[in-house]
Protein backbone atom coordinates (compact mmCIF):
# COMPACT_ATOMS: atom_id res chain seq x y z
CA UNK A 1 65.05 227.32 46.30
CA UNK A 2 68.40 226.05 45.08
CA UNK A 3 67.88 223.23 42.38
CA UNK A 4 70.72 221.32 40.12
CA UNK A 5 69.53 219.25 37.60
CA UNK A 6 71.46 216.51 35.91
CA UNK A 7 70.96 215.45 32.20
CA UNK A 8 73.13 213.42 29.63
CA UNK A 9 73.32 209.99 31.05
CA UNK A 10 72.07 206.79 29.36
CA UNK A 11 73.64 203.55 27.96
CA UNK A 12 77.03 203.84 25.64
CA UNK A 13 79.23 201.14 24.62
CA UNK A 14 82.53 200.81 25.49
CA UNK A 15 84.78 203.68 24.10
CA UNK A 16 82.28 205.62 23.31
CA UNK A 17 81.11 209.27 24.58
CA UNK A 18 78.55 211.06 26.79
CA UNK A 19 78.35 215.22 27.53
CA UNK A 20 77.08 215.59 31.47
CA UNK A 21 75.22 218.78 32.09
CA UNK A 22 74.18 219.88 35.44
CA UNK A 23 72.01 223.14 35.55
CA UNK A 24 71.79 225.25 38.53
CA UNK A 25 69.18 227.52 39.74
CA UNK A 26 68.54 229.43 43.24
CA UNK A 27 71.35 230.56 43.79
CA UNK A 28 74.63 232.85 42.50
CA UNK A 29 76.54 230.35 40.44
CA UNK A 30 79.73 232.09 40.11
CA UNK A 31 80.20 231.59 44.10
CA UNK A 32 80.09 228.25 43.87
CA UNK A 33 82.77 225.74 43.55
CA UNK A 34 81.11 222.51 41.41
CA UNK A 35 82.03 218.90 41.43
CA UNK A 36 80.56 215.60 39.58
CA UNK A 37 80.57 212.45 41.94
CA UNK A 38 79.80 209.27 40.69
CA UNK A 39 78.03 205.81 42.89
CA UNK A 40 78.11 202.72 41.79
CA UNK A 41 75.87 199.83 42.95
CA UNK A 42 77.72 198.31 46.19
CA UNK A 43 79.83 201.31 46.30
CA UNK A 44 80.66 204.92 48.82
CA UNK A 45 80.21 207.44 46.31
CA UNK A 46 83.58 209.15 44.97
CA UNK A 47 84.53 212.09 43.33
CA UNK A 48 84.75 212.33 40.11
CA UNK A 49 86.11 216.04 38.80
CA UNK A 50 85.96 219.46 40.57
CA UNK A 51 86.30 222.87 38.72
CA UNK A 52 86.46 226.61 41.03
CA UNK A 53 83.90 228.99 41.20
CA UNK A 54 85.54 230.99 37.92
CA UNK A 55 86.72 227.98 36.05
CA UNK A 56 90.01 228.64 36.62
CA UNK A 57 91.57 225.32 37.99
CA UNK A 58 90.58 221.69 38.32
CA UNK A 59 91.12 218.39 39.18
CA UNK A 60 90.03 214.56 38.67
CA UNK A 61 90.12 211.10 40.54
CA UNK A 62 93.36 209.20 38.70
CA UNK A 63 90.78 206.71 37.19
CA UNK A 64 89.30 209.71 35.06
CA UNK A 65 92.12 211.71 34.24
CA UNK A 66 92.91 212.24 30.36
CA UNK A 67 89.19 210.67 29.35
CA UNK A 68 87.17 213.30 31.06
CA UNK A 69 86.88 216.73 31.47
CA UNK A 70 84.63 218.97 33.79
CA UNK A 71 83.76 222.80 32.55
CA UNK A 72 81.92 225.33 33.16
CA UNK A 73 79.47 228.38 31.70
CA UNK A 74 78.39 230.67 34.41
CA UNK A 75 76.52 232.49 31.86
CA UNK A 76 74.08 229.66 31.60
CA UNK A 77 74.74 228.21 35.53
CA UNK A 78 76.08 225.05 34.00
CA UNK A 79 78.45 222.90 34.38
CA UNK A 80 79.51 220.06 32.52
CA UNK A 81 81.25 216.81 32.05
CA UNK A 82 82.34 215.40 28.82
CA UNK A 83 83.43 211.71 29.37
CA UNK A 84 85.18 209.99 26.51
CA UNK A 85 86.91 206.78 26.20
CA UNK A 86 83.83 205.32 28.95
CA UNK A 87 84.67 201.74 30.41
CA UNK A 88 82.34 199.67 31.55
CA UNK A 89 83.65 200.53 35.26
CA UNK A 90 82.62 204.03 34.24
CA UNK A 91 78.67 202.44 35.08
CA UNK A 92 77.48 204.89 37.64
CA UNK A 93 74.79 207.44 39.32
CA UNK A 94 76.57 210.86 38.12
CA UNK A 95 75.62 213.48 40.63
CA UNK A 96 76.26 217.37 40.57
CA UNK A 97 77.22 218.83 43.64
CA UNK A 98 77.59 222.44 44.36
CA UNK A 99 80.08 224.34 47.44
CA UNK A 100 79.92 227.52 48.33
CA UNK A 101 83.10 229.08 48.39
CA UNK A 102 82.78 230.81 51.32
CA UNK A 103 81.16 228.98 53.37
CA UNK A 104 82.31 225.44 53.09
CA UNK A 105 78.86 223.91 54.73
CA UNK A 106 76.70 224.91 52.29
CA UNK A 107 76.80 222.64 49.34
CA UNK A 108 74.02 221.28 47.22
CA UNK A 109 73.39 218.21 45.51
CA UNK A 110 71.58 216.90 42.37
CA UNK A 111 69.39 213.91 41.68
CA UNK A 112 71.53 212.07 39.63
CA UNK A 113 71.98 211.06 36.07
CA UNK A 114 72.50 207.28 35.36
CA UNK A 115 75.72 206.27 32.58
CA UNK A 116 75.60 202.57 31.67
CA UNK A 117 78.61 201.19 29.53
CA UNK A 118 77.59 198.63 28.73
CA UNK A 119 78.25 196.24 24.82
């Protein structure tokens, strides 16, 4: 049974910092592509930062880029995101989602972390 569990979230003030970590289990991490999404109340959920199966390129939504960074150990089937700089706009439901690289279709998600910026 493939689980991802999210941990890391809570309440930060503004310009402060919060690690993400999202650990996977079930199935052969290295084959799968990982992404953090993010939904806000009132809100389609969006993505947030994606990193390859080996770690070896990635990308971010414009509103992240240069504050956060997504990374990976597949050691330890993790993956992270470290979020600096956090706006209040940053206020979210952080979700781990995992694609298998060969098969498109067959993707995973976590429960969720909440991240509150918030004075």
């Amino acid at each position: 049974q493939v689980q991802l569990v999210e941990s890391g979230g809570g309440l930060v003030q503004p310009g402060g910092s919060l690690r993400l970590s999202c650990a996977a289990s079930g199935l052969t991490f290295s084959s799968y592509a990982m992404s953090w999404y993010r939904q806000a109340p009132g809100r389609e959920r969006e993505l947030v930062a994606g990193i390859t199966s080996l770690g070896i390129s990635t990308n971010y939504a414009d509103s992240v880029k240069g504050r956060f960074t997504i990374s990976r150990d597949n050691a330890k089937n993790t993956v992270y995101l470290q979020m600096n700089s956090l706006k209040p706009e940053d206020t979210a439901v952080y979700y781990c989602n995992a694609v298998f690289k060969y098969v498109k279709s067959v993707n995973y998600w976590g429960q969720g972390t909440q991240v509150t910026v918030s004075s």
